[in-house]
Protein backbone atom coordinates (compact mmCIF):
# COMPACT_ATOMS: atom_id res chain seq x y z
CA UNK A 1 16.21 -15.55 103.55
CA UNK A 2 17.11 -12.63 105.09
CA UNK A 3 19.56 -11.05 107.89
CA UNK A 4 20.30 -7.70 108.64
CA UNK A 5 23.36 -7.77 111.14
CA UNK A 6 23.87 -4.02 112.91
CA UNK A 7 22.59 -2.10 110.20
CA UNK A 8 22.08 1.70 110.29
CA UNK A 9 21.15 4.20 107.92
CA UNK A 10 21.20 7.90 106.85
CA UNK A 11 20.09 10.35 103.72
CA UNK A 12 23.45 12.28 103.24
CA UNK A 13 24.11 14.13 106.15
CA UNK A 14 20.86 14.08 108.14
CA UNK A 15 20.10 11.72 111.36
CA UNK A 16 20.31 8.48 111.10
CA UNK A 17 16.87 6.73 110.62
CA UNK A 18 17.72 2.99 111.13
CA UNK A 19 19.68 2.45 114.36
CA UNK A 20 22.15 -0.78 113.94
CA UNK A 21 19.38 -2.92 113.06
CA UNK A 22 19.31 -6.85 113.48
CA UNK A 23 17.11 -9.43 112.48
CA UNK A 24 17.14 -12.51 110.41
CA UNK A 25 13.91 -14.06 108.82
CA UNK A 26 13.46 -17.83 108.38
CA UNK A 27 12.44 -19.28 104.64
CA UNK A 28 8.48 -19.02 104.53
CA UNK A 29 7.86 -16.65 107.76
CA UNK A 30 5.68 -13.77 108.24
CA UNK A 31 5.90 -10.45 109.60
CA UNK A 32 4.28 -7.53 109.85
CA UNK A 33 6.35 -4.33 109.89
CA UNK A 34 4.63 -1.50 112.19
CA UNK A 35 5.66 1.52 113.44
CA UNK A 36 4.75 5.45 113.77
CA UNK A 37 4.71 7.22 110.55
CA UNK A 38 8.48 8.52 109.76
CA UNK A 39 10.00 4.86 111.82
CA UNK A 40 11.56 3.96 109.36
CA UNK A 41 9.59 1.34 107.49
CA UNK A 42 9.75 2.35 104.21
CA UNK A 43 13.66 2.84 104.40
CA UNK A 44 13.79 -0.89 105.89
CA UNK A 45 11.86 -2.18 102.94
CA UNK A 46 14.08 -0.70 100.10
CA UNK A 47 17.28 -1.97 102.01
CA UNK A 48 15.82 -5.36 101.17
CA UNK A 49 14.94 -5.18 97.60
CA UNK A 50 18.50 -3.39 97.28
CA UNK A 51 16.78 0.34 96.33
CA UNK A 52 19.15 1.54 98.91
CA UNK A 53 22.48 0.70 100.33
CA UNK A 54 23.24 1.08 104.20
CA UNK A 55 25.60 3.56 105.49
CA UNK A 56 26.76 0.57 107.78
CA UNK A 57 26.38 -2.86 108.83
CA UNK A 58 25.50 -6.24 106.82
CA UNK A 59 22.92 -7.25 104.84
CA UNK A 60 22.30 -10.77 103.71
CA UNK A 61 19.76 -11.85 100.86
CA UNK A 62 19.43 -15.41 99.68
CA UNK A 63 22.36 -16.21 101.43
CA UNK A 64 24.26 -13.20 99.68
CA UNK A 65 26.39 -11.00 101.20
CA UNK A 66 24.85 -7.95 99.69
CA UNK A 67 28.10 -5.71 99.50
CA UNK A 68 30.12 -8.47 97.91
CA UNK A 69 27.00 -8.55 95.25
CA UNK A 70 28.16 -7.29 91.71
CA UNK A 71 26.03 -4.87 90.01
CA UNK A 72 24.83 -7.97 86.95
CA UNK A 73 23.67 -10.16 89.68
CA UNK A 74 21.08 -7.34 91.20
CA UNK A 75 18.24 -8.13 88.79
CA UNK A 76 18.86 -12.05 89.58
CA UNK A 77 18.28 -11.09 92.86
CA UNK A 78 15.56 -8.80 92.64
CA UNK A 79 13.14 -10.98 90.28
CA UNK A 80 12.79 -13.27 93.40
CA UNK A 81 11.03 -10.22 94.90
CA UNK A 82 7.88 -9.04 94.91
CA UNK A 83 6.87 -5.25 95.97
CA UNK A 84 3.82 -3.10 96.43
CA UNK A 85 4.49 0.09 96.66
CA UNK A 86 2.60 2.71 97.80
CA UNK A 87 2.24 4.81 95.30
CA UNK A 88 1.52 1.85 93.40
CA UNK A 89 3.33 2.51 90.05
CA UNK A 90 1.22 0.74 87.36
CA UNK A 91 1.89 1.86 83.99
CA UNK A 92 -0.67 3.99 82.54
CA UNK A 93 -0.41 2.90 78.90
CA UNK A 94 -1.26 -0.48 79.64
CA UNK A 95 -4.90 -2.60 80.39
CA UNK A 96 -5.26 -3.69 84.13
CA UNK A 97 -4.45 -7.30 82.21
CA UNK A 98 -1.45 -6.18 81.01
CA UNK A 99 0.10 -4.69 84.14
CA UNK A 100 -0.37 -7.78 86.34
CA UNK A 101 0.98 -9.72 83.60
CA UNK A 102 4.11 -7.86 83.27
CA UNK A 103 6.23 -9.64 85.44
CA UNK A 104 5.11 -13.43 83.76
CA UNK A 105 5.78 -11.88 80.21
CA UNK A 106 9.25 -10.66 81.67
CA UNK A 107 9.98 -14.22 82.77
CA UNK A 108 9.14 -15.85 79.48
CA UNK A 109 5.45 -17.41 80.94
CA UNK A 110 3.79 -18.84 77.81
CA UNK A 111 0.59 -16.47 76.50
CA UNK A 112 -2.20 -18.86 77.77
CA UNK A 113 -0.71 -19.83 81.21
CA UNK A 114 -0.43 -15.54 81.17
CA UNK A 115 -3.82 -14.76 80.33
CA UNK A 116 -5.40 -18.18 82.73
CA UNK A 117 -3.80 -16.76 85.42
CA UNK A 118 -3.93 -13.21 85.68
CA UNK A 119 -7.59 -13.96 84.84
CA UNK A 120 -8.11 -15.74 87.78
CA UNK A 121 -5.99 -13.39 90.29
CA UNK A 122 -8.02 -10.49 88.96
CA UNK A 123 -11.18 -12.54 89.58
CA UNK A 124 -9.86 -13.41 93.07
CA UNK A 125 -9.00 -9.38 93.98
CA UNK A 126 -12.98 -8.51 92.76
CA UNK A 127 -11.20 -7.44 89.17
CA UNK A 128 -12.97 -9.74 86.82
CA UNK A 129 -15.12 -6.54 85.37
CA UNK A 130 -11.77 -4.54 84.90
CA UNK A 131 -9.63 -6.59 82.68
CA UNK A 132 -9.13 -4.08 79.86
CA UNK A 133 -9.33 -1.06 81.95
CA UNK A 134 -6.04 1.32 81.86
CA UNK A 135 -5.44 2.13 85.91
CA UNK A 136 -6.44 5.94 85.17
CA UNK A 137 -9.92 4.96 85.02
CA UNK A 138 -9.97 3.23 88.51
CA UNK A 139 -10.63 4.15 91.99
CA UNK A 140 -7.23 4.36 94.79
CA UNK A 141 -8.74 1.22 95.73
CA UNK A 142 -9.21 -0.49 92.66
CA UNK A 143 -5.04 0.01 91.98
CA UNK A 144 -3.99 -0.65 95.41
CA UNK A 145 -5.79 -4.77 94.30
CA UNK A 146 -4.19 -4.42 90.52
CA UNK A 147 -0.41 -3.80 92.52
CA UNK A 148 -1.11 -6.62 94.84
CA UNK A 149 -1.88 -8.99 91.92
CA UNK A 150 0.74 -7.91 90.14
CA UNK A 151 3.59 -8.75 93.28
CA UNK A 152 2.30 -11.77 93.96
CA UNK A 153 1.62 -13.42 89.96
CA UNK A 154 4.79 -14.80 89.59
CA UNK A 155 4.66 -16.52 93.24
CA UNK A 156 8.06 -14.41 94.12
CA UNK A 157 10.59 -16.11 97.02
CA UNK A 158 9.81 -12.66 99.11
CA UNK A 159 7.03 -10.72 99.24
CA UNK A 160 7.58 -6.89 100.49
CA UNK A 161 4.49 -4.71 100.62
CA UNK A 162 4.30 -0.88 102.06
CA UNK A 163 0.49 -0.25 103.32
CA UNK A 164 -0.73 -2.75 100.76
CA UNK A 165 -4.36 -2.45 102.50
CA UNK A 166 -4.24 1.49 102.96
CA UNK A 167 -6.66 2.10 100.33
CA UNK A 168 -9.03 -0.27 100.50
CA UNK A 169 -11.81 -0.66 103.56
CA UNK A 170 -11.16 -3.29 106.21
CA UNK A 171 -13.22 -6.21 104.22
CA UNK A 172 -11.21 -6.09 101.18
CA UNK A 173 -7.94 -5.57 103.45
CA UNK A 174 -8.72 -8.83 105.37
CA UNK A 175 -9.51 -10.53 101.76
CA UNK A 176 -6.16 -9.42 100.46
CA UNK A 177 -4.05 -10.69 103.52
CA UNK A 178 -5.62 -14.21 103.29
CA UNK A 179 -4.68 -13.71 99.96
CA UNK A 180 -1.09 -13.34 101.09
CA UNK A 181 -1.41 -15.61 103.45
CA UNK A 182 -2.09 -18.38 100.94
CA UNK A 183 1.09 -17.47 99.31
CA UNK A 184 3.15 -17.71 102.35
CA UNK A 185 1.64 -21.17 102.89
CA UNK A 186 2.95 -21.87 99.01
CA UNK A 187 6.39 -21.32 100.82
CA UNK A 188 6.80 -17.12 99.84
CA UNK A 189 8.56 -15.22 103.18
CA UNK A 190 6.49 -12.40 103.18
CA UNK A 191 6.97 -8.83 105.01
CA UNK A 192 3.83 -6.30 105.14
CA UNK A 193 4.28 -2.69 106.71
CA UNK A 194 1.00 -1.26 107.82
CA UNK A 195 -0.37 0.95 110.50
CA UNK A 196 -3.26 -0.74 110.63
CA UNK A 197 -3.56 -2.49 114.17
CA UNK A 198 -6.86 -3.40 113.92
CA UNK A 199 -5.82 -5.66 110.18
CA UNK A 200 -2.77 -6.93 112.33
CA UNK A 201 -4.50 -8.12 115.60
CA UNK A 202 -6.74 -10.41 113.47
CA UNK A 203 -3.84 -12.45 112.61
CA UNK A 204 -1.35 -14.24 114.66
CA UNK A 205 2.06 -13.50 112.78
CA UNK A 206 4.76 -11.62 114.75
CA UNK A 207 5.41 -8.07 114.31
CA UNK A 208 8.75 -6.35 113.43
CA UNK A 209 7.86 -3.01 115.11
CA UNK A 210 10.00 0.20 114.22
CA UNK A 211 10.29 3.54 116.71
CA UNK A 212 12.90 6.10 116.59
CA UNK A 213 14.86 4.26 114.15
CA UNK A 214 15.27 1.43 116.70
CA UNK A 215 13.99 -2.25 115.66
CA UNK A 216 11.95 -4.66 118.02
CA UNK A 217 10.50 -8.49 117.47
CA UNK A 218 6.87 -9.10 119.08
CA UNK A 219 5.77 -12.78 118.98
CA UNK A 220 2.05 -13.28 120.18
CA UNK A 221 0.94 -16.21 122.34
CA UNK A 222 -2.53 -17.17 123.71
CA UNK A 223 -2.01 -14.57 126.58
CA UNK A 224 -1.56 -11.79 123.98
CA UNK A 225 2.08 -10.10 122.59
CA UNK A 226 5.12 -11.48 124.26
């Protein structure tokens, strides 16, 4: 699904902030990504939905050598992605209905099948009373669940999402990763970056831990982190 082989990268001329990184991620794992603030995290995750190149090394996606990619098979590539970003980045203009059904309308999803299931996400996320609401009107909180539906509506291959429970208290972040978990189970790899230990000792998937630019792999057992 994916495999990073030695990869580093810089800004321009600054220091380098991913130190020849390695990993490679099975079809239908999950991770979480943790590190300090300033790790590296963030630059990891746009490597992988190809919002960055790397100054060096080799990245794979989908079996795809990313540098031999050409520039008309990117959006191929990236609809089989799903991200939550932290600044979120709904669209103003349109209804909370409207921006988690974006990415069915962009496939071609008929109406009905649109408006059944975004109906029922948004019921799942404790939307159902916001369907028509545009995302000024709603709390940090509120958006950070309307971005999350939105990734995940089209069941997407990979599932990337930065802090995806850093607006939200620790009951709705718990609902929200058994949310994701039921879409890895559905067969989605999925990849969450948090700092929240607390969220990511309830849960028994490894972590992909970043510090000082410098990428680790921590499995846990009965006995605890190995």
């Amino acid at each position: 699904m994916v495999r990073f082989q030695n990869v580093g990268m810089r800004y321009g001329l600054g220091p380098e902030i991913l130190h020849d990184v390695s990993f490679e991620l099975e079809p239908g794992s999950f991770h979480f990504l943790t590190g300090p603030s300033g790790a590296g995290k963030s630059t990891l995750l746009k490597l992988i939905y190809l919002a960055s190149r790397p100054s060096h090394g080799l990245i794979t996606l989908f079996d795809r050598d990313i540098a031999l990619a050409e520039r008309n098979e990117l959006p191929a590539l990236r609809r089989r992605i799903g991200v939550v970003f932290q600044e979120f980045r709904l669209l103003d203009h349109l209804s909370v209905m409207d921006n988690v059904a974006l990415p069915l309308r962009v496939a071609g999803a008929k109406e009905s099948d649109i408006r059944d299931n975004v109906a029922e996400l948004l019921d799942w996320v404790g939307l159902s009373d916001h369907l028509q609401s545009r995302p000024a009107t709603l709390s940090g909180g509120q958006k950070q669940r309307v971005a999350i539906a939105r990734a995940v509506i089209n069941r997407p291959h990979l599932l990337l999402a930065d802090e995806p429970t850093g607006n939200v208290d620790d009951r709705i972040g718990i609902r929200l990763l058994y949310l994701i978990e039921e879409l890895n189970k559905l067969g989605t790899t999925i990849i969450i970056a948090t700092h929240n230990e607390a969220l990511v000792s309830r849960f028994d998937h490894p972590e992909m831990h970043l510090s000082d630019g410098v990428l680790t792999i921590k499995r846990k057992s009965a006995q605890g982190m190995v």
